[in-house]
N, C-alpha and C. Protein backbone atom coordinates (compact mmCIF):
# COMPACT_ATOMS: atom_id res chain seq x y z
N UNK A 1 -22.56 32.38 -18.44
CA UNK A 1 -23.66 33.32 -18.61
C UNK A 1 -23.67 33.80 -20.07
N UNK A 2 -24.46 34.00 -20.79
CA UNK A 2 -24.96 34.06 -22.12
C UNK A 2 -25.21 35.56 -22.40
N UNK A 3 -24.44 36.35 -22.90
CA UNK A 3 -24.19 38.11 -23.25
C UNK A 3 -25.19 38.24 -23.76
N UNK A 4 -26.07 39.23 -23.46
CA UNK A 4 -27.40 39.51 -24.32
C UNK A 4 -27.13 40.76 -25.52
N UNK A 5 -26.04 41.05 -25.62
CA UNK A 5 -25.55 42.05 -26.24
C UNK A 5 -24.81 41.51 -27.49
N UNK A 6 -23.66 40.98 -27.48
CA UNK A 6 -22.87 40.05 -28.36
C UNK A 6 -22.56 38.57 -28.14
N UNK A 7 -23.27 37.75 -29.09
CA UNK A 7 -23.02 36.71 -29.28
C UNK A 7 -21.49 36.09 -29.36
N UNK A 8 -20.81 35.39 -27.83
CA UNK A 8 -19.47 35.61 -27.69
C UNK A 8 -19.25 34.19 -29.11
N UNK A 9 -20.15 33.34 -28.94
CA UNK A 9 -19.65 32.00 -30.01
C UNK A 9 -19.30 33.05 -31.31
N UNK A 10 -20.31 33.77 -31.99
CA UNK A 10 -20.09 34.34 -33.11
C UNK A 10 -18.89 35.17 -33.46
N UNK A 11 -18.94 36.30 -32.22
CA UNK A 11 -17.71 36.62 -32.28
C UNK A 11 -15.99 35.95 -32.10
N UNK A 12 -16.04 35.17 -31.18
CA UNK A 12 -15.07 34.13 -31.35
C UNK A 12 -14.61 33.67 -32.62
N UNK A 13 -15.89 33.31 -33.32
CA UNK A 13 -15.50 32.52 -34.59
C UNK A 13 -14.89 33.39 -35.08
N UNK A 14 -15.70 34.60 -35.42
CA UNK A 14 -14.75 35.85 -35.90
C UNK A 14 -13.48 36.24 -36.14
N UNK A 15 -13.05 35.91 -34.97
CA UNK A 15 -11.99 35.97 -34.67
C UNK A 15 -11.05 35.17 -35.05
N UNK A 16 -11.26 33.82 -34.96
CA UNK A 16 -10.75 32.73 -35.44
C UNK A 16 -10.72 32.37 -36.44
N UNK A 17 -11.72 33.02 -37.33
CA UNK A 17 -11.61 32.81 -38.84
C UNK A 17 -10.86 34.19 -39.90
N UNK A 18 -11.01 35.30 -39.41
CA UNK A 18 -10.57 36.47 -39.44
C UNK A 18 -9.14 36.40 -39.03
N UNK A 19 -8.89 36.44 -37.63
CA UNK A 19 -7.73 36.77 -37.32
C UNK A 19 -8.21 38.07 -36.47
N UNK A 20 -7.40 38.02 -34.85
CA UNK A 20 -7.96 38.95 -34.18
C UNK A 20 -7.37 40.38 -34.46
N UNK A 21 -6.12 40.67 -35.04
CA UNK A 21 -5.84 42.08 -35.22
C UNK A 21 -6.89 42.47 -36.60
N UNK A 22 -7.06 41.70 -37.44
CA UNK A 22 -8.26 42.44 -38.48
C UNK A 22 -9.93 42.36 -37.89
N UNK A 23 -9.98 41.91 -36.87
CA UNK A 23 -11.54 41.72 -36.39
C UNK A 23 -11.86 43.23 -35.48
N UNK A 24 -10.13 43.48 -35.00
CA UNK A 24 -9.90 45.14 -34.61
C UNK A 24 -10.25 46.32 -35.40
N UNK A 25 -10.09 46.23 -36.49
CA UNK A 25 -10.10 46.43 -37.72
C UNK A 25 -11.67 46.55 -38.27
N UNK A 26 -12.32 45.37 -38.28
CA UNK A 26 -13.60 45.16 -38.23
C UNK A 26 -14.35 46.63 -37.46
N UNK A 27 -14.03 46.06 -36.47
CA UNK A 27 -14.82 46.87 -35.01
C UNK A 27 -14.97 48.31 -35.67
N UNK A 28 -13.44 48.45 -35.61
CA UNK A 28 -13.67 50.24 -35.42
C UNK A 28 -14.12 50.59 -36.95
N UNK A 29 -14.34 49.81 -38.20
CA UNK A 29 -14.84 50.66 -39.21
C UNK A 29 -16.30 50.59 -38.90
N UNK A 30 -17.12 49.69 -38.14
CA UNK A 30 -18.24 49.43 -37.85
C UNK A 30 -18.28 50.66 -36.97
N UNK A 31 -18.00 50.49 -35.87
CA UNK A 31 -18.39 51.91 -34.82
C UNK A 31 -18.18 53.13 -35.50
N UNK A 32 -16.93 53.43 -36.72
CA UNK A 32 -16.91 54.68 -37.71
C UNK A 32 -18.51 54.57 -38.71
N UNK A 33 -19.06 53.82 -39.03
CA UNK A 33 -20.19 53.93 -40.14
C UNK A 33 -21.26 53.48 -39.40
N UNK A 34 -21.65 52.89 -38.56
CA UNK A 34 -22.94 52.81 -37.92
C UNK A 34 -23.49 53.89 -37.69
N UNK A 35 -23.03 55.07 -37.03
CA UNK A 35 -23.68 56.03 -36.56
C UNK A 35 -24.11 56.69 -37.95
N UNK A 36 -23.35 56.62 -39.25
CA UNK A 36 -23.87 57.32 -40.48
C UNK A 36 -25.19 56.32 -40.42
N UNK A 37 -25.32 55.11 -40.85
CA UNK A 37 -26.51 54.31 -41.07
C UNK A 37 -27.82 54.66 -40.29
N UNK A 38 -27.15 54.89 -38.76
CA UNK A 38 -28.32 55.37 -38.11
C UNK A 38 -29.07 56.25 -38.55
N UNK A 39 -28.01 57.55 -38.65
CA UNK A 39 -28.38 58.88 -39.17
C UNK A 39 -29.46 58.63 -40.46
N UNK A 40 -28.51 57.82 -41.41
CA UNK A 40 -29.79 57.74 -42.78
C UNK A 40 -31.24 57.01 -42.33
N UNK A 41 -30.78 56.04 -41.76
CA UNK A 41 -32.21 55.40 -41.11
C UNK A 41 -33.42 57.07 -40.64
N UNK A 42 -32.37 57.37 -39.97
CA UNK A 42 -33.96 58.68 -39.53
C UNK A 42 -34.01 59.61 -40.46
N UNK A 43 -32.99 59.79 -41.43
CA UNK A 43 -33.15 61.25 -42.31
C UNK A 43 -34.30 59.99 -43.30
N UNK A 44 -34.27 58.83 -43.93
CA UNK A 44 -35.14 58.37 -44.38
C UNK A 44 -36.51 58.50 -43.58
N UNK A 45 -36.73 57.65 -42.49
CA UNK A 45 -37.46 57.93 -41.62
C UNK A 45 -38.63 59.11 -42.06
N UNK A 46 -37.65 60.17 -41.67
CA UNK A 46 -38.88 61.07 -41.53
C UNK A 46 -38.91 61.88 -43.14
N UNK A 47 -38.27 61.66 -44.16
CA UNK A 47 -39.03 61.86 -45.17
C UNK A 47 -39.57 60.65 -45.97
N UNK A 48 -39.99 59.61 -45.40
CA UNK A 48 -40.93 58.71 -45.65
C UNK A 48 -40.45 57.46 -46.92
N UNK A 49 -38.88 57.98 -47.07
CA UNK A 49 -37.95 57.24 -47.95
C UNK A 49 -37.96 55.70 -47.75
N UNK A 50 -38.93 54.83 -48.34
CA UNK A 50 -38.81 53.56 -47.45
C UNK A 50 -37.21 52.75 -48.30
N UNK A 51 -37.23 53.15 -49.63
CA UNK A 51 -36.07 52.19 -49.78
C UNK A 51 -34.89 52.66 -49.41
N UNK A 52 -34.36 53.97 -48.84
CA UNK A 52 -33.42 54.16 -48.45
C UNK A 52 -33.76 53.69 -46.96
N UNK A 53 -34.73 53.83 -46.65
CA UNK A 53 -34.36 53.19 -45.01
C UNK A 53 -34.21 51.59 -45.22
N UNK A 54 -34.92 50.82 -46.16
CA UNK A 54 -34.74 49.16 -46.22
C UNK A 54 -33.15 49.22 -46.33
N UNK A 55 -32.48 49.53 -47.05
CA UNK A 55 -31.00 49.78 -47.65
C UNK A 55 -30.22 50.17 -46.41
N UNK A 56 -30.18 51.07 -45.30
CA UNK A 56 -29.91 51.32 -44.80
C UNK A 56 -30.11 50.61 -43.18
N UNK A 57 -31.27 49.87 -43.15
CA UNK A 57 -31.60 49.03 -42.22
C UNK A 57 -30.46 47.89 -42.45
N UNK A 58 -30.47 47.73 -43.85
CA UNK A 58 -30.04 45.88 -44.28
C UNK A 58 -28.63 46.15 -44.01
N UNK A 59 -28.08 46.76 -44.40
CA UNK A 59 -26.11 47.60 -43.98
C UNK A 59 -26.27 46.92 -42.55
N UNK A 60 -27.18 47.87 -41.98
CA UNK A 60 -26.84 47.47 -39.99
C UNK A 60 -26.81 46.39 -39.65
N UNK A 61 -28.00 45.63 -39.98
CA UNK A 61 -28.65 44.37 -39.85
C UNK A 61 -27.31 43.17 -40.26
N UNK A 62 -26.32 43.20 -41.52
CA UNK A 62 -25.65 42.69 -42.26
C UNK A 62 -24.69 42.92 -41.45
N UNK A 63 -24.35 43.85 -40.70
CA UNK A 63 -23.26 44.37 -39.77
C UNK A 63 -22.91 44.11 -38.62
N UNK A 64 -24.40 43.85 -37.87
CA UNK A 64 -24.77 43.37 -36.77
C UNK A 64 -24.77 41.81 -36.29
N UNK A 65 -25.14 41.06 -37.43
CA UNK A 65 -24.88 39.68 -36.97
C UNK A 65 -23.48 39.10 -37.83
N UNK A 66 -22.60 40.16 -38.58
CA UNK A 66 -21.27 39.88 -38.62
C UNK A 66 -20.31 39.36 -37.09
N UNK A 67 -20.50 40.16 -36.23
CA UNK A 67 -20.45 40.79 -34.93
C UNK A 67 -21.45 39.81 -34.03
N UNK A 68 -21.71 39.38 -34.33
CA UNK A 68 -22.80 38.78 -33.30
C UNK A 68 -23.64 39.59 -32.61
N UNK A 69 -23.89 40.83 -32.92
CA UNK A 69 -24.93 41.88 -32.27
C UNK A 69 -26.51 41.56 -32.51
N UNK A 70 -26.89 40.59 -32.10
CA UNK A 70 -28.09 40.00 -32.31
C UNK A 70 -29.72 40.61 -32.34
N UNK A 71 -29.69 41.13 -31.34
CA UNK A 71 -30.97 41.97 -31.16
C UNK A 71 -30.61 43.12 -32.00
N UNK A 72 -29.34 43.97 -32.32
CA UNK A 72 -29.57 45.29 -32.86
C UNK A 72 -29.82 44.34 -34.47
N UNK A 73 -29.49 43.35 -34.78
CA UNK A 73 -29.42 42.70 -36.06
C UNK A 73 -30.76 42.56 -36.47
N UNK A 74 -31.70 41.95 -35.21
CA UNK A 74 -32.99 41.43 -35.14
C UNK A 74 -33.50 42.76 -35.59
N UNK A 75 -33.56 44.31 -34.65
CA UNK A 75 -34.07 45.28 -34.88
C UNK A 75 -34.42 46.01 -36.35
N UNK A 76 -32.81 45.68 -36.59
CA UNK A 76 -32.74 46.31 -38.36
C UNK A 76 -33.38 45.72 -39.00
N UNK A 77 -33.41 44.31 -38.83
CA UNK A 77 -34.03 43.60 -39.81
C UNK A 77 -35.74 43.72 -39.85
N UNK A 78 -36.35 43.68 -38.65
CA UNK A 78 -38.00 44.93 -38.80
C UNK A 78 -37.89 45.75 -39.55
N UNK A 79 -37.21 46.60 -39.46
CA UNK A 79 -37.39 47.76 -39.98
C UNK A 79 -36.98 48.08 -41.34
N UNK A 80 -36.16 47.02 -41.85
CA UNK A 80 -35.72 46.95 -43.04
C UNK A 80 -37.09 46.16 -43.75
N UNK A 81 -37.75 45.13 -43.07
CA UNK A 81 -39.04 44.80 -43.77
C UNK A 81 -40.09 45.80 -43.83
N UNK A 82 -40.30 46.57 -42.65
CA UNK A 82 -41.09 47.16 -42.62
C UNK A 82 -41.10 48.66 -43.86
N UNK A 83 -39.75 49.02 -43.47
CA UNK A 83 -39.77 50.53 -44.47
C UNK A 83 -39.61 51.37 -43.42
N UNK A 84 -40.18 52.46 -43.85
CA UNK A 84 -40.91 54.08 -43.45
C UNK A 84 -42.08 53.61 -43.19
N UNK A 85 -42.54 53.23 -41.62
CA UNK A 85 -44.01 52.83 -41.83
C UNK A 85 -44.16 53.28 -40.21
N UNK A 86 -44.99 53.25 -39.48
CA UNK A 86 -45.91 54.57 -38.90
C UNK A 86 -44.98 53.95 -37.37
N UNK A 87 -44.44 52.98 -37.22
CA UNK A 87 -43.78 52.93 -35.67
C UNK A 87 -42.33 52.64 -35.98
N UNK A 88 -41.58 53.83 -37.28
CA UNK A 88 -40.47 53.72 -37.22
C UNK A 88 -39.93 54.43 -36.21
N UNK A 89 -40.34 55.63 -36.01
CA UNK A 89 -39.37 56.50 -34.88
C UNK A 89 -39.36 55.50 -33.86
N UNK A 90 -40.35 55.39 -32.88
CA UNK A 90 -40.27 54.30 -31.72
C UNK A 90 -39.24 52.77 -31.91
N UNK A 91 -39.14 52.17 -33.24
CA UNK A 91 -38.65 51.27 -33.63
C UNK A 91 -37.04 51.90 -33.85
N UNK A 92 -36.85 52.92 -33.77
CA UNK A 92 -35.46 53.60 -34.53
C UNK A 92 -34.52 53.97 -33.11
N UNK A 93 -35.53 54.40 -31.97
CA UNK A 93 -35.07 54.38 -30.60
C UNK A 93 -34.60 53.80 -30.35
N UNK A 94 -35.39 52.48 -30.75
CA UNK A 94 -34.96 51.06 -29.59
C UNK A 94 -33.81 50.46 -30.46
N UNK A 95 -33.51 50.87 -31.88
CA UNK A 95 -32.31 50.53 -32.56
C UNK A 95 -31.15 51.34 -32.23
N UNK A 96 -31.20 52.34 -31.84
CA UNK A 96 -30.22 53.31 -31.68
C UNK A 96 -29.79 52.99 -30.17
N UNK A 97 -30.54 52.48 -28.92
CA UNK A 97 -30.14 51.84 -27.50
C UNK A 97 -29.67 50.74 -28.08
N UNK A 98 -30.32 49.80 -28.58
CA UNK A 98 -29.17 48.57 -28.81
C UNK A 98 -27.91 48.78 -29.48
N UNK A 99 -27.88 49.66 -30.51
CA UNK A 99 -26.36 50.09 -30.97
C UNK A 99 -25.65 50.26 -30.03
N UNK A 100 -26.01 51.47 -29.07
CA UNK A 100 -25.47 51.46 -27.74
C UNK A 100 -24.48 50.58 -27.22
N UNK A 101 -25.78 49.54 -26.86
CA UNK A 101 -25.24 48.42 -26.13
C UNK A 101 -24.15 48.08 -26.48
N UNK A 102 -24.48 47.85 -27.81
CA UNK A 102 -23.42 47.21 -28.83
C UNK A 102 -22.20 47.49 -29.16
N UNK A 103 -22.16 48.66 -28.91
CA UNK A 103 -20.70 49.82 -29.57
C UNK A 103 -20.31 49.50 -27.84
N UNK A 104 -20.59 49.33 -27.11
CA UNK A 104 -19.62 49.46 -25.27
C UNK A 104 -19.00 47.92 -25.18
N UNK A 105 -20.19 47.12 -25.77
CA UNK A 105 -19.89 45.50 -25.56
C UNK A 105 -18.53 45.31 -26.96
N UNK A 106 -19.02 46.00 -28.05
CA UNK A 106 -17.59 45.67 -29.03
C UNK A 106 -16.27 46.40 -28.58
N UNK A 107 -16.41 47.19 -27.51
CA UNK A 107 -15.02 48.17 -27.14
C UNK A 107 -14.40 47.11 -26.31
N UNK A 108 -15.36 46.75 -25.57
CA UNK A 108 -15.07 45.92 -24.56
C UNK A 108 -14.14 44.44 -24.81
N UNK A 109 -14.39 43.70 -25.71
CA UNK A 109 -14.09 42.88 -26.52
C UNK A 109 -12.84 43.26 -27.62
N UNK A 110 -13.14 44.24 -27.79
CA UNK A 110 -12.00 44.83 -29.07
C UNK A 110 -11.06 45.24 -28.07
N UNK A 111 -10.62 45.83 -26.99
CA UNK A 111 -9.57 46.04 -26.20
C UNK A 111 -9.29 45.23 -25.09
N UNK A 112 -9.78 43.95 -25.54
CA UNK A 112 -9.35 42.86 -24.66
C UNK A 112 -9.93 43.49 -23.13
């Protein structure tokens, strides 16, 4: 069955090319700074900052398919094209549930 959350091939490789105690390593500085990225994503957001939100999209996005987090990767990457543009909040939701996803599926994986 095919994880709609994390890409297990990607992460595997990860692992295998990394080494799994630094891919541990990986994880948790990602789950420590995502939630800042988020945060800038909406403090850009709503003062209409588009290159701090592109900048701040591209971090996640860059972060996300490190990880094989595909859809939150896909997400950032809209919104990093898009900017500050009129269906970011709604677009910033549905990035902040896939982080979600993402941060339970990398725990999950990161603690064996």
């Amino acid at each position: 069955m095919r994880d709609p959350t994390i890409d297990l091939a990607i992460y595997r490789e990860l692992q295998e090319t990394a080494g799994a105690d630094f891919v541990v390593e990986l994880v948790d500085t990602f789950l420590a700074e995502a939630p800042q990225m988020l945060a800038e994503l909406r403090a850009a957001h709503a003062t209409g900052h588009a290159e701090r939100m592109r900048r701040a999209a591209h971090s996640l996005k860059s972060n996300g398919l490190t990880f094989g987090a595909t859809a939150l990767a896909e997400q950032a990457r809209a919104l990093e094209l898009v900017g500050a543009g009129a269906d970011g909040a709604a677009a910033l939701d549905t990035l902040e549930a896939s982080y979600g996803a993402a941060r339970e599926r990398l725990l999950e994986l990161r603690n064996g």
